[in-house]
C-alpha atoms as a PDB file:
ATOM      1  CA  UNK A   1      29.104 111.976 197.723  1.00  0.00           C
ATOM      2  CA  UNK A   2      26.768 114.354 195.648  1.00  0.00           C
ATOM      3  CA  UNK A   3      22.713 114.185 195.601  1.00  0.00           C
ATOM      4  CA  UNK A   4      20.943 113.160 192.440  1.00  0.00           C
ATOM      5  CA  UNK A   5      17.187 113.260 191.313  1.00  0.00           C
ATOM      6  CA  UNK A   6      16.231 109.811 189.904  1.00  0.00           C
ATOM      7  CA  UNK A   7      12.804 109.353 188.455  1.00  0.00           C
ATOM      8  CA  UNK A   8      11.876 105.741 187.201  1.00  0.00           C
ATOM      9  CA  UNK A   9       8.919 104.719 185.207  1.00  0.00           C
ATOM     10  CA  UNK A  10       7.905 101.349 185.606  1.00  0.00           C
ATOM     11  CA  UNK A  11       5.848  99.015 183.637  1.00  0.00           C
ATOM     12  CA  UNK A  12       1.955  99.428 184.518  1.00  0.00           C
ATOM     13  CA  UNK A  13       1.378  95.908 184.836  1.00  0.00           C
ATOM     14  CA  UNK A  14       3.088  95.750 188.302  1.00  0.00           C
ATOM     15  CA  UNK A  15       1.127  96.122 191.589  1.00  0.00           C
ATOM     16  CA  UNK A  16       1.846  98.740 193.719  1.00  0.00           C
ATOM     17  CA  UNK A  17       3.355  96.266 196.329  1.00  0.00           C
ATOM     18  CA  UNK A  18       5.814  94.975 193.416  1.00  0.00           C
ATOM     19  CA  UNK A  19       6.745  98.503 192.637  1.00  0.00           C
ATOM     20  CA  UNK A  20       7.452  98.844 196.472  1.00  0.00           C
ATOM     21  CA  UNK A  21       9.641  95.747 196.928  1.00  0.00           C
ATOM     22  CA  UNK A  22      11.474  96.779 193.726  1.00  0.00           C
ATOM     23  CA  UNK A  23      12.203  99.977 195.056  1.00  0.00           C
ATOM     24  CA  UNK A  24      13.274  98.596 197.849  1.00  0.00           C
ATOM     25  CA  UNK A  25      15.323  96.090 196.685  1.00  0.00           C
ATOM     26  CA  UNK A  26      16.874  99.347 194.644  1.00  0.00           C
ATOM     27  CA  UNK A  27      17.857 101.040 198.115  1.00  0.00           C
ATOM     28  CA  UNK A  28      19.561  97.832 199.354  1.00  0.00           C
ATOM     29  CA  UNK A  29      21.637  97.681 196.137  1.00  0.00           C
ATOM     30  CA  UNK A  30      22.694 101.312 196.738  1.00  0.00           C
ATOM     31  CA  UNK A  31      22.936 100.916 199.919  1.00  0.00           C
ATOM     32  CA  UNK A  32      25.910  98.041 199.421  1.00  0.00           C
ATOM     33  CA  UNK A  33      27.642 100.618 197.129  1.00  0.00           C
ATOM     34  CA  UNK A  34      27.650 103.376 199.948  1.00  0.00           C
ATOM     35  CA  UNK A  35      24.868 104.979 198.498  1.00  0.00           C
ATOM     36  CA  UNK A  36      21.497 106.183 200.319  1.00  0.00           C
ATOM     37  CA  UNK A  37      18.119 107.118 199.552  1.00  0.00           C
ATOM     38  CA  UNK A  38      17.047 110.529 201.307  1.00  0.00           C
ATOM     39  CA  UNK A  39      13.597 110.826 199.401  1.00  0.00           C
ATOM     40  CA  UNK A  40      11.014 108.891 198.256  1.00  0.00           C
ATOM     41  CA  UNK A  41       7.938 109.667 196.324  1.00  0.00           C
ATOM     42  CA  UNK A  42       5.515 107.808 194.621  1.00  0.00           C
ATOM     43  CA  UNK A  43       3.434 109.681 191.351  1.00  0.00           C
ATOM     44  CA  UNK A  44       1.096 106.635 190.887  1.00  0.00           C
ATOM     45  CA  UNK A  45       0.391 105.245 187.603  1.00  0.00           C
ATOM     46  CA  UNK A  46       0.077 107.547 185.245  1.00  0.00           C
ATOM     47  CA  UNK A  47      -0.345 107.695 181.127  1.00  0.00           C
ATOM     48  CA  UNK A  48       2.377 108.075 179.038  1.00  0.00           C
ATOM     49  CA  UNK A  49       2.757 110.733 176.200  1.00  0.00           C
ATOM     50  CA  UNK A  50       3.797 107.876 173.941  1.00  0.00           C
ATOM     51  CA  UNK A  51       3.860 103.902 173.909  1.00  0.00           C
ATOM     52  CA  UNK A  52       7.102 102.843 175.403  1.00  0.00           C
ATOM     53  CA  UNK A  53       7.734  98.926 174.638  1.00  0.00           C
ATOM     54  CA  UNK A  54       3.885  98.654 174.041  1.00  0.00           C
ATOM     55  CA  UNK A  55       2.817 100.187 177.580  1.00  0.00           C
ATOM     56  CA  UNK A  56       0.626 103.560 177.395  1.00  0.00           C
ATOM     57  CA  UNK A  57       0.755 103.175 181.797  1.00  0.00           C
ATOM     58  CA  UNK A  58       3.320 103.420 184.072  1.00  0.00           C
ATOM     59  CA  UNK A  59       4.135 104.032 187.400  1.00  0.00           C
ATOM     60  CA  UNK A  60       6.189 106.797 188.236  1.00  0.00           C
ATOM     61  CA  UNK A  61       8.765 106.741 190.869  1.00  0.00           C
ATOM     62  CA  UNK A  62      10.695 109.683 192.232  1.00  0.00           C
ATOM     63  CA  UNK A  63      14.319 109.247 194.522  1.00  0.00           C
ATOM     64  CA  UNK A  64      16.545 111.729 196.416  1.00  0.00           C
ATOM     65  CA  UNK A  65      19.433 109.850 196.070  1.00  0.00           C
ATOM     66  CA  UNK A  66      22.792 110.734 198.167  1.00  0.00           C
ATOM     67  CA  UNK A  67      25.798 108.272 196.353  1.00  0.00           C
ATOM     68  CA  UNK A  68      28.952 108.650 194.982  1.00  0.00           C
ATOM     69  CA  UNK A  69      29.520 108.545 191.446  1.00  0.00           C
ATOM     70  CA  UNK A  70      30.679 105.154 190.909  1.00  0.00           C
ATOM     71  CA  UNK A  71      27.521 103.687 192.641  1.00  0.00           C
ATOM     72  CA  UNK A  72      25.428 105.139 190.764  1.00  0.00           C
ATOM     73  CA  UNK A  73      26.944 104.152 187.584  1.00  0.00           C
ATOM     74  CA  UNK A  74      26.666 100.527 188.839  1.00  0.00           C
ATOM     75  CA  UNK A  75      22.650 101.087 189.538  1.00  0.00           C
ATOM     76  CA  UNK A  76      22.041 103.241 186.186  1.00  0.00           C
ATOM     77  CA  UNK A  77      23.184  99.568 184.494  1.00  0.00           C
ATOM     78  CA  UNK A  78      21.612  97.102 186.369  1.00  0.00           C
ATOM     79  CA  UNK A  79      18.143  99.409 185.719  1.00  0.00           C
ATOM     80  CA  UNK A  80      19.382  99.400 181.721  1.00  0.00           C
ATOM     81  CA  UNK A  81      19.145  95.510 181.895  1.00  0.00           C
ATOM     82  CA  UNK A  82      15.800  95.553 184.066  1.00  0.00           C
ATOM     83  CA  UNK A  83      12.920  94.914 181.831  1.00  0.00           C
ATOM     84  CA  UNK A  84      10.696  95.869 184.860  1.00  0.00           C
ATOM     85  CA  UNK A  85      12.031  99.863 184.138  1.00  0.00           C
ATOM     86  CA  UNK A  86      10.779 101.130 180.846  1.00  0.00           C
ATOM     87  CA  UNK A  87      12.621 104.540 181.203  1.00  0.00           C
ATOM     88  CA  UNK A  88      15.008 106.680 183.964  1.00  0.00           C
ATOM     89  CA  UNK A  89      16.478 110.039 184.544  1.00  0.00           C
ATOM     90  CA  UNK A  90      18.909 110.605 186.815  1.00  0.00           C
ATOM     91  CA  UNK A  91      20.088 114.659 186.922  1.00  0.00           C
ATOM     92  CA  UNK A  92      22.831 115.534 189.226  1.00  0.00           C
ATOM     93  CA  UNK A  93      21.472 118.143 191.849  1.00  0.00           C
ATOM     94  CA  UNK A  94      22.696 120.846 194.227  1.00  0.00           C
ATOM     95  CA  UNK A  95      20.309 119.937 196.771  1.00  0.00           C
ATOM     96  CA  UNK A  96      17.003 118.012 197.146  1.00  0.00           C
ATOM     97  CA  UNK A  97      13.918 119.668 197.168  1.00  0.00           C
ATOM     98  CA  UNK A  98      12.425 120.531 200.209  1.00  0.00           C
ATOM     99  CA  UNK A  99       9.049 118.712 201.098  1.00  0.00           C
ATOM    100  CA  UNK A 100       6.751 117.669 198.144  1.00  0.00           C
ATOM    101  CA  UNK A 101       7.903 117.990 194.391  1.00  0.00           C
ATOM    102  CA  UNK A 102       5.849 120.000 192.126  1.00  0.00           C
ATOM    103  CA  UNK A 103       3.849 116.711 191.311  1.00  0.00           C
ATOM    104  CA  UNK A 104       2.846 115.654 194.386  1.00  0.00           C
ATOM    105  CA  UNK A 105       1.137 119.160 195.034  1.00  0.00           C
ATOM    106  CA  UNK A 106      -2.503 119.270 194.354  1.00  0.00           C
ATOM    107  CA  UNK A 107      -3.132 121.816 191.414  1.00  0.00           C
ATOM    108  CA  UNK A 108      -4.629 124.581 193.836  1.00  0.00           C
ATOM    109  CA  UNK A 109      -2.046 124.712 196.105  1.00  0.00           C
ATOM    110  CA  UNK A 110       0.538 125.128 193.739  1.00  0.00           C
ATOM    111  CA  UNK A 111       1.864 128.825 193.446  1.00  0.00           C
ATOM    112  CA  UNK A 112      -0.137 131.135 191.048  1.00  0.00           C
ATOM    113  CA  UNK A 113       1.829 131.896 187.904  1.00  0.00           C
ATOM    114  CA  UNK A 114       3.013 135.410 187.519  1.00  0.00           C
ATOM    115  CA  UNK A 115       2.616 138.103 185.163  1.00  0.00           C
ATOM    116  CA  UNK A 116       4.430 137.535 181.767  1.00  0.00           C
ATOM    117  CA  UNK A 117       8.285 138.780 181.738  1.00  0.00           C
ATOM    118  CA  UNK A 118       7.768 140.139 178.391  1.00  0.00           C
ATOM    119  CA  UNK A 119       5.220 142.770 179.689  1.00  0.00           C
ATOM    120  CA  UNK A 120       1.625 143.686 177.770  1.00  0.00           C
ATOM    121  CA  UNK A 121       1.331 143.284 174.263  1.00  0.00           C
ATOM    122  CA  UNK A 122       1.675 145.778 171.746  1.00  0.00           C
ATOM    123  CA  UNK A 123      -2.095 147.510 170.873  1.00  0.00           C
ATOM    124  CA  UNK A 124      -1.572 146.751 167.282  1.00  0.00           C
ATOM    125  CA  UNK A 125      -1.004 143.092 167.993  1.00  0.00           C
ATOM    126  CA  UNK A 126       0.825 141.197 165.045  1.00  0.00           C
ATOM    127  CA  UNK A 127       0.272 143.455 162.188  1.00  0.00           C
ATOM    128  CA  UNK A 128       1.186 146.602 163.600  1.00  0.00           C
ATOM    129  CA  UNK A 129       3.341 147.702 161.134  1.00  0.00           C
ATOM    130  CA  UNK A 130       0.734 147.560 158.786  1.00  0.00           C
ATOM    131  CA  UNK A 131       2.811 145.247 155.922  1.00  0.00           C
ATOM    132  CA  UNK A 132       0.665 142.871 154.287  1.00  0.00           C
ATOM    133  CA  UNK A 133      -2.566 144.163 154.974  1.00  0.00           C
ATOM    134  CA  UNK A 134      -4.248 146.081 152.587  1.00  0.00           C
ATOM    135  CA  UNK A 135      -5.723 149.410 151.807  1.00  0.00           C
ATOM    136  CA  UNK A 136      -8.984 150.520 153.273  1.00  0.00           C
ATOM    137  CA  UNK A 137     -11.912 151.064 150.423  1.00  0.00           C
ATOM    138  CA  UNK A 138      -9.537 149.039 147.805  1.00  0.00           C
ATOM    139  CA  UNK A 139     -10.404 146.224 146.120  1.00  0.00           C
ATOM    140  CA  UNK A 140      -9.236 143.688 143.493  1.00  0.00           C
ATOM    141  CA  UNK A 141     -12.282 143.328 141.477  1.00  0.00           C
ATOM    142  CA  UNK A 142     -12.304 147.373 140.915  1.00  0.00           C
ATOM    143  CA  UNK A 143      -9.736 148.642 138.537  1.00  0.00           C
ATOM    144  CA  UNK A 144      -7.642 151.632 140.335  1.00  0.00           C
ATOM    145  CA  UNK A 145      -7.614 155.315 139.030  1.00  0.00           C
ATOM    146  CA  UNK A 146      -3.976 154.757 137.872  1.00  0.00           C
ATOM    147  CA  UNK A 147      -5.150 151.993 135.803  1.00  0.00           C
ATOM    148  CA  UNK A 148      -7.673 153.579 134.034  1.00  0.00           C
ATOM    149  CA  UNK A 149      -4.827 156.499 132.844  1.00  0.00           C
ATOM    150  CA  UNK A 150      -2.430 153.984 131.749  1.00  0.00           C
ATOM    151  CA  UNK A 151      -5.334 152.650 129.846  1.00  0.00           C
ATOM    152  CA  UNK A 152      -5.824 155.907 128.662  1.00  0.00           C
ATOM    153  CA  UNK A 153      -2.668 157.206 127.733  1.00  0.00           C
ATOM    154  CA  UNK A 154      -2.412 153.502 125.633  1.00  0.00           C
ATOM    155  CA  UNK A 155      -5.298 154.481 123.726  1.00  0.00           C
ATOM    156  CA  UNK A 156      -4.082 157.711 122.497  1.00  0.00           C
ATOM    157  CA  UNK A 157      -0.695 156.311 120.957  1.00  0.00           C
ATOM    158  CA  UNK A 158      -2.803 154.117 118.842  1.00  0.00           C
ATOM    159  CA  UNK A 159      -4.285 156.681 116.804  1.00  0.00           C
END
């Protein structure tokens, strides 16, 4: 049997004690197949980035699953058919993560990021090579040196 990561979004209309029996109901399915759930977490209902079949809720559900291939299969379509699930992921995993996920953690006692890989930024920032910016003291409403001599140099042809 190999371990799997299967996060559900349900439609925010359900109670929390409907998204509870359904869940449950979910482990008794898997559990006919030879299947078990090893983790369960709740994320609460939460907003969506996008509408998904006109909901901008839903309740996010998070398994640990331990099943065989097959059974699995069998539970990814029955959820395809539920109109209760709006979306799922299932990713296949090497092992289950140990205590809370990431989103269960409160912001502050999540680990502090670390310095950039990259390292500091260059002093000169973007434009360090100095291409497209232009010369100090220049500007384009004065007329350059060089084109006052071809100016010049014009001039003296025409006499």
């Amino acid at each position: 049997m190999a371990l799997y990561e299967l996060t559900l979004i349900l439609r925010n209309d359900l109670s929390t004690t409907q998204v509870e029996t359904f869940i449950e109901g979910l482990e008794g399915k898997l559990g006919e197949l030879g299947g078990s759930v090893e983790k369960k977490e709740f994320w609460g209902l939460r907003p969506l980035a996008y509408r998904i079949k006109k909901n901008r809720k839903g309740h996010y559900v998070f398994l640990g699953l331990n099943t065989p291939a097959d059974a699995l299969k069998e539970i990814e379509r029955q959820m395809s058919l539920d109109e209760d699930i709006l979306r799922f992921l299932t990713l296949r995993v090497d092992a289950l993560p140990e205590g809370q996920t990431p989103m269960m953690s409160r912001r502050d006692e999540r680990p502090a990021r670390g310095p950039r890989q990259g390292g500091q930024p260059q002093a000169g920032g973007r434009f360090e090579s100095g291409r497209g910016r232009r010369p100090q003291g220049h500007s384009q409403s004065q007329p350059s040196e060089e084109n006052d001599e071809a100016q010049d140099s014009e001039g003296d042809n025409n006499d």
